[in-house]
C-alpha atoms as a PDB file:
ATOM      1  CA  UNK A   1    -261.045 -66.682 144.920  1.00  0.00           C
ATOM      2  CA  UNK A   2    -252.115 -68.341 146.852  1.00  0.00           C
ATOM      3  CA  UNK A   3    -247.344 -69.146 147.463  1.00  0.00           C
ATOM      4  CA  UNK A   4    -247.389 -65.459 145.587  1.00  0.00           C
ATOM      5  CA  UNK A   5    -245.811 -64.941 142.812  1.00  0.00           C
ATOM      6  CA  UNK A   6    -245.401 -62.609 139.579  1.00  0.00           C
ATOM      7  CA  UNK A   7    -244.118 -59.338 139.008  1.00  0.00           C
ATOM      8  CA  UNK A   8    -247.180 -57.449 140.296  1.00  0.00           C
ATOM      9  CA  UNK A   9    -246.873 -58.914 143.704  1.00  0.00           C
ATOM     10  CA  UNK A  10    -244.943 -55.939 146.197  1.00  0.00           C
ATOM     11  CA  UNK A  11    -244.638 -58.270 149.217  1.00  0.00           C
ATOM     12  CA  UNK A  12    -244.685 -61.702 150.235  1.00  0.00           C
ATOM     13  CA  UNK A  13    -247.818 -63.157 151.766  1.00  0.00           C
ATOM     14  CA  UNK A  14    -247.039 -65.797 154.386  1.00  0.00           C
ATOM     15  CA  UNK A  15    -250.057 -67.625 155.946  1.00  0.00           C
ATOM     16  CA  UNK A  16    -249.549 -69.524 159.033  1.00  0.00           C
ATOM     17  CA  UNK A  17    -249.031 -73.461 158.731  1.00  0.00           C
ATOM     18  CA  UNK A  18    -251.241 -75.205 161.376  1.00  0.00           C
ATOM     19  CA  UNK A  19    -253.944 -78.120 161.149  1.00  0.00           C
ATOM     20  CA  UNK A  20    -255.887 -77.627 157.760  1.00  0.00           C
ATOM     21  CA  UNK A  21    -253.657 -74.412 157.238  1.00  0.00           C
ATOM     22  CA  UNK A  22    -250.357 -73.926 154.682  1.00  0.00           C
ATOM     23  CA  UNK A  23    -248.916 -71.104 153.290  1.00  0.00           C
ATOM     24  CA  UNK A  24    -251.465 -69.034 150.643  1.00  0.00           C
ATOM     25  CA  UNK A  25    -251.324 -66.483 148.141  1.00  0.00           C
ATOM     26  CA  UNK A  26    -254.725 -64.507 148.656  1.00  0.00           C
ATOM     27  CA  UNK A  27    -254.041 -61.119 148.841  1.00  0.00           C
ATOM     28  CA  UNK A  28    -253.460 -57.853 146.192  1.00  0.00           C
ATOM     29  CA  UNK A  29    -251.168 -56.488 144.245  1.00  0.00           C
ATOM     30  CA  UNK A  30    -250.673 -53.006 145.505  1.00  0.00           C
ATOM     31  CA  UNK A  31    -248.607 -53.904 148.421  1.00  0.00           C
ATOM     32  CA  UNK A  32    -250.488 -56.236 150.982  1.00  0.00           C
ATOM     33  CA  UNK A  33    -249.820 -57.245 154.420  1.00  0.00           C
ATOM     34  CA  UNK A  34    -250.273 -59.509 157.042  1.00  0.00           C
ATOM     35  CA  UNK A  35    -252.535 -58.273 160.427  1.00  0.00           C
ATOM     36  CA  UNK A  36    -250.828 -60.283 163.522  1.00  0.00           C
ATOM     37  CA  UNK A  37    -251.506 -63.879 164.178  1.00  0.00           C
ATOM     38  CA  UNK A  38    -254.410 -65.424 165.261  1.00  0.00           C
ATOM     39  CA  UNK A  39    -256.518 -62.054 164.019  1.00  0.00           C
ATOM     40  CA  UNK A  40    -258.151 -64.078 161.172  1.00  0.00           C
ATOM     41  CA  UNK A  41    -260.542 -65.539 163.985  1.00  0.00           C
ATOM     42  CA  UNK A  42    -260.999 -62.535 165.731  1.00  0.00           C
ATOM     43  CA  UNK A  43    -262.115 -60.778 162.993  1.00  0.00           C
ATOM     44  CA  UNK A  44    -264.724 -63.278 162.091  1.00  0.00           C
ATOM     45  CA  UNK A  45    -266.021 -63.359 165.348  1.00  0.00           C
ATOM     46  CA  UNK A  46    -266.271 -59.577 164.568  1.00  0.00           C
ATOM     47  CA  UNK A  47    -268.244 -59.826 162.497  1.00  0.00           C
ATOM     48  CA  UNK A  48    -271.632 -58.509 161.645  1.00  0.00           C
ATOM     49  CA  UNK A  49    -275.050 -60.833 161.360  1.00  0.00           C
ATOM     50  CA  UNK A  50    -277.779 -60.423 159.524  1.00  0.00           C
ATOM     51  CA  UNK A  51    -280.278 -62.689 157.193  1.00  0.00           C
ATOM     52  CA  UNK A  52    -279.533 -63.008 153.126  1.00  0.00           C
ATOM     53  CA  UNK A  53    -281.194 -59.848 151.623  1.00  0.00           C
ATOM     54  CA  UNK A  54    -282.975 -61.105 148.357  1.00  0.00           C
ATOM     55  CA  UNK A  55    -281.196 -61.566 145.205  1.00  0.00           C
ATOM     56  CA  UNK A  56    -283.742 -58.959 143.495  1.00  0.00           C
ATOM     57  CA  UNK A  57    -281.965 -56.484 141.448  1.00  0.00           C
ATOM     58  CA  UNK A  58    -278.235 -58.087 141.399  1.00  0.00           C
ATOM     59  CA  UNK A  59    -276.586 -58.662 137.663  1.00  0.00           C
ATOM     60  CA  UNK A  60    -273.009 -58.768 136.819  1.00  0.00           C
ATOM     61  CA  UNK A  61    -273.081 -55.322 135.578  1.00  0.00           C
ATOM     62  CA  UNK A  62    -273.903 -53.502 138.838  1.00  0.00           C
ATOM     63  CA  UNK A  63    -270.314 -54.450 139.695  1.00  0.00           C
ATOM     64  CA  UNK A  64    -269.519 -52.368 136.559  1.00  0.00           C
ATOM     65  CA  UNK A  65    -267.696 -53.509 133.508  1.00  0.00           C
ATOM     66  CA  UNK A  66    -265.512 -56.981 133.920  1.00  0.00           C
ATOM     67  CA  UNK A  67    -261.560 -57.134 134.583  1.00  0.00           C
ATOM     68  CA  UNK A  68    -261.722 -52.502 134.584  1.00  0.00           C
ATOM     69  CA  UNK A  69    -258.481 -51.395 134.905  1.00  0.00           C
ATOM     70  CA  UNK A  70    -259.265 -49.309 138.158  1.00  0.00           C
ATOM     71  CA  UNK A  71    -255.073 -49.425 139.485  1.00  0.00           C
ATOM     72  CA  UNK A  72    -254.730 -47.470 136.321  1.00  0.00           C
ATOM     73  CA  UNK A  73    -251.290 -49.450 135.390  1.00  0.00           C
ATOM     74  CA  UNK A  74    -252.806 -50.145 131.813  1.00  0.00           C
ATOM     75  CA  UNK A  75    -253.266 -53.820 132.423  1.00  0.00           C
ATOM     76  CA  UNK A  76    -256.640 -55.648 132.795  1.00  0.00           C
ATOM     77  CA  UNK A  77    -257.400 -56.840 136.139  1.00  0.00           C
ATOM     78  CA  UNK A  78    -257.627 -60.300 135.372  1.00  0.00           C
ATOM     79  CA  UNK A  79    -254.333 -60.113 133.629  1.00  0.00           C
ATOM     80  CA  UNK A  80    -252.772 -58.712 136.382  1.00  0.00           C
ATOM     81  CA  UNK A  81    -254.076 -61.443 138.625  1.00  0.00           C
ATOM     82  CA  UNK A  82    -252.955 -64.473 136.126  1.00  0.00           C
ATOM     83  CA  UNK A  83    -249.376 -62.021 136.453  1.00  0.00           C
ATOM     84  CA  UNK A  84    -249.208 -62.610 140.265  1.00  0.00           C
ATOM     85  CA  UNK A  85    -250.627 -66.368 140.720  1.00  0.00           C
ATOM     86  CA  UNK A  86    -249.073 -68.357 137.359  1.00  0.00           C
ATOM     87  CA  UNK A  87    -245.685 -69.290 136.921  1.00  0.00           C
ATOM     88  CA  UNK A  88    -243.658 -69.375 133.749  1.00  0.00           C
ATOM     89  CA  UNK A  89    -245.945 -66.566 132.626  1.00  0.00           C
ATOM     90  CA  UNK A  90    -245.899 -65.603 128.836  1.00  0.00           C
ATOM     91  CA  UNK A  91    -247.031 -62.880 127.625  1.00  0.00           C
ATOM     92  CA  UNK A  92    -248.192 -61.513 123.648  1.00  0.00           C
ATOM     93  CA  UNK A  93    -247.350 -57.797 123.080  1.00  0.00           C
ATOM     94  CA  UNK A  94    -245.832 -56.374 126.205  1.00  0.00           C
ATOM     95  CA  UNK A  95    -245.824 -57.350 129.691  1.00  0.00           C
ATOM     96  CA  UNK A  96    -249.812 -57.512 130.032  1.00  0.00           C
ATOM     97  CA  UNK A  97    -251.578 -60.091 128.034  1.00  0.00           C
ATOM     98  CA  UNK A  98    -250.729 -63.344 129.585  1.00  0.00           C
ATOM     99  CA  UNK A  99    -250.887 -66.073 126.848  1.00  0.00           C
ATOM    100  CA  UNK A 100    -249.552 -69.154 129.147  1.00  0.00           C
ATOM    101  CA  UNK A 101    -248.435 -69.755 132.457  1.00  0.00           C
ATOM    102  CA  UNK A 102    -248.786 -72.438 135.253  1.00  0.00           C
ATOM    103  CA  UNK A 103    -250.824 -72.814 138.612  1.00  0.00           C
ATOM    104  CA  UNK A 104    -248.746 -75.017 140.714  1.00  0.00           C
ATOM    105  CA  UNK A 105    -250.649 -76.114 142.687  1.00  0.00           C
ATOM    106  CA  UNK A 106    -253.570 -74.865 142.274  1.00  0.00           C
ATOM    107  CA  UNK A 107    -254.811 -73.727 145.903  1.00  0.00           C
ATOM    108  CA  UNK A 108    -258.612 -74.934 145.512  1.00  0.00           C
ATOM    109  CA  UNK A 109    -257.984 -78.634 144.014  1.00  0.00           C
ATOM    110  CA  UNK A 110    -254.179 -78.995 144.860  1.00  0.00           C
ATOM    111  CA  UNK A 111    -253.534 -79.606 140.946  1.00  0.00           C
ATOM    112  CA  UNK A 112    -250.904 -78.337 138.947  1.00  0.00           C
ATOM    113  CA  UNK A 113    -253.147 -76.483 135.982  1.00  0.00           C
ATOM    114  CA  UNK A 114    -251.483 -75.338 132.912  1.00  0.00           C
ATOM    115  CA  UNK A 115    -252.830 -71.746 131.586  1.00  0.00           C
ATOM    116  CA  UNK A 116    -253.453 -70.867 127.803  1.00  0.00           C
ATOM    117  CA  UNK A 117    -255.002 -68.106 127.015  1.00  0.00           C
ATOM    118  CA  UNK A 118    -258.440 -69.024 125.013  1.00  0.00           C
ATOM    119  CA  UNK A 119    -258.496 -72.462 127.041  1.00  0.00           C
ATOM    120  CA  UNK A 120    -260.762 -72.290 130.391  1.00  0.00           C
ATOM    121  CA  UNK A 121    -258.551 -74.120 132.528  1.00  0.00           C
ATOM    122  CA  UNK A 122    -258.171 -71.325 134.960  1.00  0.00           C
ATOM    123  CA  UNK A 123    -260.672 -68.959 136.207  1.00  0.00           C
ATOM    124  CA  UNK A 124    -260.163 -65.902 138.294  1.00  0.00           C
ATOM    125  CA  UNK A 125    -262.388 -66.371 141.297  1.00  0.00           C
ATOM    126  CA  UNK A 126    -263.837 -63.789 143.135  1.00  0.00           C
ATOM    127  CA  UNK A 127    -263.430 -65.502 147.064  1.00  0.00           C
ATOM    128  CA  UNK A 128    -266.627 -63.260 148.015  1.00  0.00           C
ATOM    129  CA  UNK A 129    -269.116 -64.151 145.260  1.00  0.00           C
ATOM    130  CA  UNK A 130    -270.512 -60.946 143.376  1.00  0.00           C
ATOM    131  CA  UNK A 131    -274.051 -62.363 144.528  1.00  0.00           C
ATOM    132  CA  UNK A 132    -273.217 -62.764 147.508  1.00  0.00           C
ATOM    133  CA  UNK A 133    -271.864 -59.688 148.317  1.00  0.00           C
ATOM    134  CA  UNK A 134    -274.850 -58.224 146.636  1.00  0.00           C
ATOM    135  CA  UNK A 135    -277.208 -59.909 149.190  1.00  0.00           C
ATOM    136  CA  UNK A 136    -275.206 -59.365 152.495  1.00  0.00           C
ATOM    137  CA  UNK A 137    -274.561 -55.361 151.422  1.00  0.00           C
ATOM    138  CA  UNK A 138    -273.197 -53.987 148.634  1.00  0.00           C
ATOM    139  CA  UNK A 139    -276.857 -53.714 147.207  1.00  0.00           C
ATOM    140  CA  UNK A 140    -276.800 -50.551 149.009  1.00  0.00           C
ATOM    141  CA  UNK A 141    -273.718 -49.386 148.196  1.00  0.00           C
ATOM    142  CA  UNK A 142    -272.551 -46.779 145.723  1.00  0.00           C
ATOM    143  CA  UNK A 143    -271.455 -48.170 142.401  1.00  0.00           C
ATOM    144  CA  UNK A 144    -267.680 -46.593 142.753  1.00  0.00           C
ATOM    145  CA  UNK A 145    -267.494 -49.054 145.848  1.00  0.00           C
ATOM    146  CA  UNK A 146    -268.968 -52.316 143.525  1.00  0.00           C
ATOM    147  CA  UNK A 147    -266.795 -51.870 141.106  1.00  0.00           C
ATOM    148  CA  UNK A 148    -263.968 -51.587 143.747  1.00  0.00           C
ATOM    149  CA  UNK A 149    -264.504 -54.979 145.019  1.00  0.00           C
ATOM    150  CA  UNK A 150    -265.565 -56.734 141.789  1.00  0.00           C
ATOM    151  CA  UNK A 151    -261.527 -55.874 140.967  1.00  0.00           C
ATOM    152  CA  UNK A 152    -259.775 -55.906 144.293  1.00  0.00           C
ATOM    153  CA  UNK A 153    -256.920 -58.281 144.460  1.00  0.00           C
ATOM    154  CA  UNK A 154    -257.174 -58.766 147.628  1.00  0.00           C
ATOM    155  CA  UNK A 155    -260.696 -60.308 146.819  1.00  0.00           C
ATOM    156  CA  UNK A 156    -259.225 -62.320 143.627  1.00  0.00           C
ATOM    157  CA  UNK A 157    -257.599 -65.757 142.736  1.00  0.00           C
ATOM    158  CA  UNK A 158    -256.570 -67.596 140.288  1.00  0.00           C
ATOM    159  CA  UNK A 159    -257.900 -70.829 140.374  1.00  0.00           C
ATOM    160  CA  UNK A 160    -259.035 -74.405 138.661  1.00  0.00           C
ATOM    161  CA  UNK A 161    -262.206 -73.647 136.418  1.00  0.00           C
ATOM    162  CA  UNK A 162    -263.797 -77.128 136.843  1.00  0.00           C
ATOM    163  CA  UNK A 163    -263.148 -76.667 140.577  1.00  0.00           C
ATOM    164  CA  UNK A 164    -264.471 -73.272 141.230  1.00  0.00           C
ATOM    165  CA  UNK A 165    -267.383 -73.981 139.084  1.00  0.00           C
ATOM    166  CA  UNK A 166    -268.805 -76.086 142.042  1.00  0.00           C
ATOM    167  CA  UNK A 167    -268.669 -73.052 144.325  1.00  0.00           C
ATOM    168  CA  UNK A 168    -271.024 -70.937 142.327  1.00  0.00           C
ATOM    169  CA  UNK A 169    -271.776 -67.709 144.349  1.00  0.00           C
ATOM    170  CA  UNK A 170    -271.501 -69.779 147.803  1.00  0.00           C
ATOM    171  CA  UNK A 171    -270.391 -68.319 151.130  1.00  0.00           C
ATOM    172  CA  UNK A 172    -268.418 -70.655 153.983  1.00  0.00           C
ATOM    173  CA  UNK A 173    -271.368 -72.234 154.949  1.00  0.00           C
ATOM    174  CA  UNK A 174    -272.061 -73.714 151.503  1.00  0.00           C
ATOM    175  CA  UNK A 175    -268.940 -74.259 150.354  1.00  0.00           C
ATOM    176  CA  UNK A 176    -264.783 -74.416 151.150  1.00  0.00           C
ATOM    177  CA  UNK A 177    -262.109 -75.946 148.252  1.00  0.00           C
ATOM    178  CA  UNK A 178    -261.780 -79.676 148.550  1.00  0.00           C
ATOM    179  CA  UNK A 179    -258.116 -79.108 149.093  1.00  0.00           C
ATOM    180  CA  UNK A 180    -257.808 -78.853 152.948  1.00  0.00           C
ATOM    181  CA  UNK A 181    -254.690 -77.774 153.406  1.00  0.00           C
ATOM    182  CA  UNK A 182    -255.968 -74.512 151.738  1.00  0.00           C
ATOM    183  CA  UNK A 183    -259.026 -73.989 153.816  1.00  0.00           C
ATOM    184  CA  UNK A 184    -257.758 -71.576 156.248  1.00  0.00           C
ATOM    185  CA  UNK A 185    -255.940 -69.304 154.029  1.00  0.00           C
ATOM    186  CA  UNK A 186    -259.185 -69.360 152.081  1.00  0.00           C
ATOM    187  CA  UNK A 187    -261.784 -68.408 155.502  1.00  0.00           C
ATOM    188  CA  UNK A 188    -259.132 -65.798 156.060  1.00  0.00           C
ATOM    189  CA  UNK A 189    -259.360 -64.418 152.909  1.00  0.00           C
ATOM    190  CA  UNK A 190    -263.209 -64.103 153.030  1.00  0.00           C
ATOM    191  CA  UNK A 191    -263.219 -62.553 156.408  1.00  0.00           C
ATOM    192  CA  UNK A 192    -260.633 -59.791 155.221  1.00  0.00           C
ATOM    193  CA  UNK A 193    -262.748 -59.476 152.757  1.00  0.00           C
ATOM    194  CA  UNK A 194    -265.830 -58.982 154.486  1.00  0.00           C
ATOM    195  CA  UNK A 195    -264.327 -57.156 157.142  1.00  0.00           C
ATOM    196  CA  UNK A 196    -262.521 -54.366 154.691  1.00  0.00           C
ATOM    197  CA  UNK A 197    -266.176 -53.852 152.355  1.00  0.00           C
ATOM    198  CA  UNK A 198    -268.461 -53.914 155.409  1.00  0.00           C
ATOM    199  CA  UNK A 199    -270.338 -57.020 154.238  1.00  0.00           C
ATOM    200  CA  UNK A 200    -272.171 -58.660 156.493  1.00  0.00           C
ATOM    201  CA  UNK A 201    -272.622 -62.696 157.304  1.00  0.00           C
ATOM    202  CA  UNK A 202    -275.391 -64.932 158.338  1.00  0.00           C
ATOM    203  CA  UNK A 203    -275.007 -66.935 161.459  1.00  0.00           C
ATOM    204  CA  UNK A 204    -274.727 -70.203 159.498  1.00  0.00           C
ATOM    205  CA  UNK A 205    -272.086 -68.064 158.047  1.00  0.00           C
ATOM    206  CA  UNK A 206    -270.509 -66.882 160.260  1.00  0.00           C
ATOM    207  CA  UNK A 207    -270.387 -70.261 162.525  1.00  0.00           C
ATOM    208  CA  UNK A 208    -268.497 -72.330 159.374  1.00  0.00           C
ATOM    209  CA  UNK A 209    -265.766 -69.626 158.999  1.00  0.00           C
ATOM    210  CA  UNK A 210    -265.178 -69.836 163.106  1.00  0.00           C
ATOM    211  CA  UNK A 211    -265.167 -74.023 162.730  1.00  0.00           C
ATOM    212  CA  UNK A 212    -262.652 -73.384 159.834  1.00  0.00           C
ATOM    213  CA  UNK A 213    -260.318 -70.829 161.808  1.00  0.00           C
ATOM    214  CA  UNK A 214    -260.572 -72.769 165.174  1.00  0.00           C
ATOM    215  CA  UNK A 215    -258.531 -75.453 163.403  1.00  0.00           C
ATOM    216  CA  UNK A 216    -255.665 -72.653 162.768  1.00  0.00           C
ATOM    217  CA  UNK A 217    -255.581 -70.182 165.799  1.00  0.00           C
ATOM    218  CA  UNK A 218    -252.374 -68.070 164.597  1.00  0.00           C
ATOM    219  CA  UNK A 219    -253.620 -67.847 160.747  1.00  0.00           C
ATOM    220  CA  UNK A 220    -253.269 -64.540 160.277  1.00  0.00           C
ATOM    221  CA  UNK A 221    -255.840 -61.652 158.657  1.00  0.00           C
ATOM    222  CA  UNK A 222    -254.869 -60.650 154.977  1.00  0.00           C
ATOM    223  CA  UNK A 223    -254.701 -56.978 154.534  1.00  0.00           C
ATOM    224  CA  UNK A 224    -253.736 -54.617 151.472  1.00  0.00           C
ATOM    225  CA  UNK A 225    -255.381 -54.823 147.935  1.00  0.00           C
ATOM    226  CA  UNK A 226    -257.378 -51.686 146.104  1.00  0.00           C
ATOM    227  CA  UNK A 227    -259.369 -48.657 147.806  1.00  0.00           C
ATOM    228  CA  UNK A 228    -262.816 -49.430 148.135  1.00  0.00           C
ATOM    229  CA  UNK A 229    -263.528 -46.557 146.007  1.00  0.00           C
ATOM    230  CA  UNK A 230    -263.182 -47.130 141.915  1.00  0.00           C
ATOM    231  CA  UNK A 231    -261.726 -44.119 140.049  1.00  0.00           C
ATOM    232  CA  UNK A 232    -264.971 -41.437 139.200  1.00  0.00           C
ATOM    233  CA  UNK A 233    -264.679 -42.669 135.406  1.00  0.00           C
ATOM    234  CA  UNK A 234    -265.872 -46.282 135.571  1.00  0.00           C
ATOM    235  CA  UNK A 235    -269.882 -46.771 135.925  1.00  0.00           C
ATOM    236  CA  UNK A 236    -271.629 -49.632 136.731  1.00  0.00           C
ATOM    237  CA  UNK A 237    -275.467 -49.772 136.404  1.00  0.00           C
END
């Protein structure tokens, strides 16, 4: 699956404000960027098409083991994600178990969400769905390069559970947050996405993110995050 914040955050994301499109927090945590305005639709258009490859094969665990700590910084991935999104983050021994925080607002629902740890309030979205990925490329791929995206912050979010639980592993065409205002930040976001892996998009696909983007013109492309290469020592199936 946004206004970054948290000590893991390097620099300061700012998304272009036009019709259906406010500032976002979308990107990683090892120093991201913005591409120039307007890119966000230009890379879309970019993109490749192809049909949905079958589902056959995909499980959770080809994307290795959940949260790995592939930045090597000793925290959990989805730690350091609740680290950059919440505010008023708490933590319990040290500076990498977040125990409570707040997502204000929350960029999918517009909600402010309170965080405790054990409650599932927030979830950490992946804005390119696992499955999807799967079925548009990455069942191809090498498992170093699964595992890669599966903890990429630049390919992460936290988000409201009950919202994000109505996406399920849908692409643009199926599905875009209720919240409006966040829509563009959010197409962008899957397009960098896309665009950085080598995933491809169908044409219904494809189409949805260009209605999205046409509304915003200057949003611009998100850029940094992880390698697409996990370290040699985590496996995935």
């Amino acid at each position: 699956m946004r206004r970054l914040r948290g000590g893991a955050v390097t620099a300061l994301v700012v998304m272009a404000a036009a019709a259906g499109c406010t500032t976002g927090h979308t990107t990683g945590s090892s120093g991201p960027g913005q591409s120039g305005g307007g890119e966000a639709l230009a890379a879309a258009d970019a993109l490749t098409v192809k049909g949905r490859a079958p589902k056959t094969g995909y499980s959770r665990e080809r994307f290795g083991t959940a949260w790995a700590d592939t930045d090597s910084n000793s925290c959990d991935t989805r730690d350091d994600i609740l680290k950059r999104d919440l505010k008023q983050v708490k933590f319990t021994g040290g500076t990498c178990k977040v125990t409570y925080g707040v997502l204000g607002p929350d960029p999918y629902s517009g909600k402010d969400i309170t965080y405790r740890r054990g409650r599932s309030l927030v979830d950490i979205d992946h804005v390119v769905a696992l499955s999807d990925a799967w079925q548009k490329g990455a069942k191809y791929w090498d498992p170093g390069k699964r595992i890669a995206l599966a903890n990429d912050p630049l390919n992460l979010i936290a988000v409201d559970a009950s919202t994000n639980r109505g996406k399920g592993d849908g692409d643009t065409a199926t599905w875009v947050p209720p919240n409006k205002t966040y829509r563009c930040t959010y197409v962008a976001a899957q397009v960098a996405v896309k665009k950085k892996y080598g995933l491809w998009v169908t044409d219904a696909e494809k189409a949805a993110m260009k209605k999205v983007l046409t509304t915003c013109p200057d949003q611009k492309l998100p850029t940094g995050g992880n390698p697409t290469e996990a370290p040699a020592r985590f496996k995935a199936h």
